[in-house]
C-alpha atoms as a PDB file:
ATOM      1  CA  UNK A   1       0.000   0.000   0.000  1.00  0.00           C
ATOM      2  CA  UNK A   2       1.350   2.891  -0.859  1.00  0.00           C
ATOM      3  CA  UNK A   3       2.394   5.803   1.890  1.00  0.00           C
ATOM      4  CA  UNK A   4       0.131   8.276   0.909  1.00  0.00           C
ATOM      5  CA  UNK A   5      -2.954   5.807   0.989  1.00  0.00           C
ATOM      6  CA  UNK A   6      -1.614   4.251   4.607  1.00  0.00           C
ATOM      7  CA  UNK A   7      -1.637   7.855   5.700  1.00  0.00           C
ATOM      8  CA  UNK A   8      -5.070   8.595   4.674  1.00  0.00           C
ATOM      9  CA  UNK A   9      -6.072   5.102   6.400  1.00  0.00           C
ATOM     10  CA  UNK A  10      -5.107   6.028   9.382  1.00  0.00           C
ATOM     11  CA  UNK A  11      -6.530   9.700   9.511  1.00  0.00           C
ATOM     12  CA  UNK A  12     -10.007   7.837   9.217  1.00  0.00           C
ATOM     13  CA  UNK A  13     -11.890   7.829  12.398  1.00  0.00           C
ATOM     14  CA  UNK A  14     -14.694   5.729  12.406  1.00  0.00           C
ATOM     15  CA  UNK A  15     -18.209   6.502  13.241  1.00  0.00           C
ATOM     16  CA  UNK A  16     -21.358   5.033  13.937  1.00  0.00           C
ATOM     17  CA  UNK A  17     -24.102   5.485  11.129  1.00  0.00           C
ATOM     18  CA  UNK A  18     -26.936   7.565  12.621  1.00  0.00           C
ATOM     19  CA  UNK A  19     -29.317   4.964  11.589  1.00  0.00           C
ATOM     20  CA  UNK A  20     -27.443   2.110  13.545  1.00  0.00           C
ATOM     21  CA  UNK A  21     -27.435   4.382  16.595  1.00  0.00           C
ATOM     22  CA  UNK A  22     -29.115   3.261  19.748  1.00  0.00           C
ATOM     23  CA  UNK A  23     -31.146   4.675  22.452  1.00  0.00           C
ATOM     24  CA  UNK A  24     -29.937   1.662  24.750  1.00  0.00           C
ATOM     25  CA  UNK A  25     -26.020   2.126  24.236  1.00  0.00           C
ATOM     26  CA  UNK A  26     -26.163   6.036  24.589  1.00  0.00           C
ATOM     27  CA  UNK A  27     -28.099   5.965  27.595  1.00  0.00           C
ATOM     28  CA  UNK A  28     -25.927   3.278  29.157  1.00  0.00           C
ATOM     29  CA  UNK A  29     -22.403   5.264  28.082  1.00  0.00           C
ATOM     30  CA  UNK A  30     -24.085   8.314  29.585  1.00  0.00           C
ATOM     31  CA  UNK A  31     -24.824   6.303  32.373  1.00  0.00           C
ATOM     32  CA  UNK A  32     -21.418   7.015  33.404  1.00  0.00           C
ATOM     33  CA  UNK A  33     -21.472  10.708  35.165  1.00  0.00           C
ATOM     34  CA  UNK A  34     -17.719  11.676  33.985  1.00  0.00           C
ATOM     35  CA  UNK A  35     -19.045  11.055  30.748  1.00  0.00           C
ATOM     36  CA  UNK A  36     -22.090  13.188  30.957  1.00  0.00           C
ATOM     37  CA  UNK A  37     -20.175  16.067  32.140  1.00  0.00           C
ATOM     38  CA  UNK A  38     -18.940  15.765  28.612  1.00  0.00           C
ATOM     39  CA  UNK A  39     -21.437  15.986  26.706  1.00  0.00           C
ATOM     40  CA  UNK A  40     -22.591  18.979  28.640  1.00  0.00           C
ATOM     41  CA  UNK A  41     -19.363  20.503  28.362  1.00  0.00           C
ATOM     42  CA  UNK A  42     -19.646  19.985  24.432  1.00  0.00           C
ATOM     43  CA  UNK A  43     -23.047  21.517  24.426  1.00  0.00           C
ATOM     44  CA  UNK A  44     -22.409  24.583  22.989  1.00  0.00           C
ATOM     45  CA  UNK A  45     -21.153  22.940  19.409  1.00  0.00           C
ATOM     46  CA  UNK A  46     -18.005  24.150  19.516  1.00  0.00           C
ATOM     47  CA  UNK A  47     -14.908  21.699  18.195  1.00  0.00           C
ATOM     48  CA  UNK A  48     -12.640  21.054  20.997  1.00  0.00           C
ATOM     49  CA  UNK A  49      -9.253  19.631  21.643  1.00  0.00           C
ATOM     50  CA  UNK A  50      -9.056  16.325  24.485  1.00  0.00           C
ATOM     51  CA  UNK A  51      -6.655  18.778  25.971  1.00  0.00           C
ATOM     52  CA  UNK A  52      -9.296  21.418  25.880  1.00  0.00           C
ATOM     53  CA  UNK A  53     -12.071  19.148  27.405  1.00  0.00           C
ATOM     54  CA  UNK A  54     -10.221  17.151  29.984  1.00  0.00           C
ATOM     55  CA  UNK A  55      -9.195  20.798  31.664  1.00  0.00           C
ATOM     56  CA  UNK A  56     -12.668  21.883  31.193  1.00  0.00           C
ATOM     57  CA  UNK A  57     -14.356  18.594  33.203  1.00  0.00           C
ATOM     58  CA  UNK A  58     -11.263  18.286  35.624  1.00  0.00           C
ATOM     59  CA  UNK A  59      -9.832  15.033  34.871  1.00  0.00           C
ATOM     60  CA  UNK A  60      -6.409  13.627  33.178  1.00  0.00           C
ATOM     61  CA  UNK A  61      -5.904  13.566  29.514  1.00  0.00           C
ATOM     62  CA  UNK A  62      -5.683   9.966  29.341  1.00  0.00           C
ATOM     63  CA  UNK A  63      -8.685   9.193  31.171  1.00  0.00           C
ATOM     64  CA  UNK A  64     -10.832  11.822  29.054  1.00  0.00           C
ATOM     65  CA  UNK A  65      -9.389  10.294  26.103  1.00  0.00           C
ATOM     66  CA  UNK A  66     -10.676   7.004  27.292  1.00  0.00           C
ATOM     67  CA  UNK A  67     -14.285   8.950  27.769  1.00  0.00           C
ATOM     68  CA  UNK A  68     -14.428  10.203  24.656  1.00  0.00           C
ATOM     69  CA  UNK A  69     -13.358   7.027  22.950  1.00  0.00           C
ATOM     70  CA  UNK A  70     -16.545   5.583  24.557  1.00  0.00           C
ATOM     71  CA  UNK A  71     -18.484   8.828  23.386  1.00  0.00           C
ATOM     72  CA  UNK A  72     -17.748   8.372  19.790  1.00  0.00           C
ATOM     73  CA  UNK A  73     -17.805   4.611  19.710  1.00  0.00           C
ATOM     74  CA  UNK A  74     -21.581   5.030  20.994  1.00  0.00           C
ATOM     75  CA  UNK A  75     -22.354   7.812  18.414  1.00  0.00           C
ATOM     76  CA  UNK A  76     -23.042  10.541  20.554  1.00  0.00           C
ATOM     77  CA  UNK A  77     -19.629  12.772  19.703  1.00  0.00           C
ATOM     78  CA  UNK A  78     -17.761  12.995  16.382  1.00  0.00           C
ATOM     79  CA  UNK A  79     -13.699  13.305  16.203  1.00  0.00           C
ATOM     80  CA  UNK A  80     -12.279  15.140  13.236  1.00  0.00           C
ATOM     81  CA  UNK A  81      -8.908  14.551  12.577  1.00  0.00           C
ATOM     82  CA  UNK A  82      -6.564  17.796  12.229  1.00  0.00           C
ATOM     83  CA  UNK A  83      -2.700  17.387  11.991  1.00  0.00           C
ATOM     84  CA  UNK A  84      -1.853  14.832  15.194  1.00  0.00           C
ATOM     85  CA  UNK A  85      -4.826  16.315  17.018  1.00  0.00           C
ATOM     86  CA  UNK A  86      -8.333  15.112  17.616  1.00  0.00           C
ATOM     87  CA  UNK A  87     -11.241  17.630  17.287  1.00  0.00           C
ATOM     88  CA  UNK A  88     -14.450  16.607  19.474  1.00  0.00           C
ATOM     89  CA  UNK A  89     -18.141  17.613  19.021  1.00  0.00           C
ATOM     90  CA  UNK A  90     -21.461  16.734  19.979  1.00  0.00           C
ATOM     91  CA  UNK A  91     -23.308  14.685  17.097  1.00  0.00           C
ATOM     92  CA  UNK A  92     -26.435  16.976  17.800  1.00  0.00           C
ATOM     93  CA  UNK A  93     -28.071  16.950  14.064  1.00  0.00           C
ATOM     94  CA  UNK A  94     -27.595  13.057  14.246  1.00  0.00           C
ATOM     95  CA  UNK A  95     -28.562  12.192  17.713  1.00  0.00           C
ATOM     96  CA  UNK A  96     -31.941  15.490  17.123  1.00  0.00           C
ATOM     97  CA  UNK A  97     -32.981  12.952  14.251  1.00  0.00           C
ATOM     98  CA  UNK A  98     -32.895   9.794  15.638  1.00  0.00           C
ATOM     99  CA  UNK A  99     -33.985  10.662  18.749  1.00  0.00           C
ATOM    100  CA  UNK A 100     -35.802  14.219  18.895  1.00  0.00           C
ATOM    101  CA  UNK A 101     -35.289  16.272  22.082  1.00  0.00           C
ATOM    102  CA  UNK A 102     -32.629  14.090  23.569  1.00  0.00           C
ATOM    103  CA  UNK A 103     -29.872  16.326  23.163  1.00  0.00           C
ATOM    104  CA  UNK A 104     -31.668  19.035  25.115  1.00  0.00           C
ATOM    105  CA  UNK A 105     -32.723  16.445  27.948  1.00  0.00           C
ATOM    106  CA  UNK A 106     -29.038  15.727  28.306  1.00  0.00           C
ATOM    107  CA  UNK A 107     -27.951  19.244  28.187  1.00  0.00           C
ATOM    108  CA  UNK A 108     -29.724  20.802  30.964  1.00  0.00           C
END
């Protein structure tokens, strides 16, 4: 394979589809309160650094890495590659149309 194409392979970041997402794995990942403080920190829809977000909810990078890892595998954040850092949102248009009014239940 060449470079370029391994490169590109690893950049990839995957993501649940929002039509494979479920109500049962999100509420049980946000089940977790570390975890929810997350999401609420991530409410405003701003991209943010793991640096950025484990200083905003208190906790070690390597254990909000771990979080977030969780967070994405379930579908409820999205991480955008840029350069050797991870960006980190809140999958609000995905999780608002498979599950209406969620989001703002969590986010209160």
């Amino acid at each position: 394979m060449p470079a370029q194409e391994t490169a590109r392979t690893q950049e990839r970041i995957h993501h649940p589809d929002t039509a494979t997402l479920d109500l049962a794995t999100i509420m049980r990942t946000l089940g977790d309160p570390a975890r929810l403080q997350i999401v609420r920190a991530l409410a405003d829809d701003r991209e943010r650094m793991c640096n950025d977000i484990s200083k905003l909810v208190g906790m070690p990078n390597s254990t909000c890495s771990y979080h977030l890892r969780l967070l994405r595998e379930a579908g409820i954040t999205r991480a955008r590659a840029a350069g050797t850092q991870r960006l980190i949102s809140l999958r609000r248009a995905d999780l608002e149309e498979r599950f209406p009014g969620l989001v703002d239940v969590l986010t209160r």
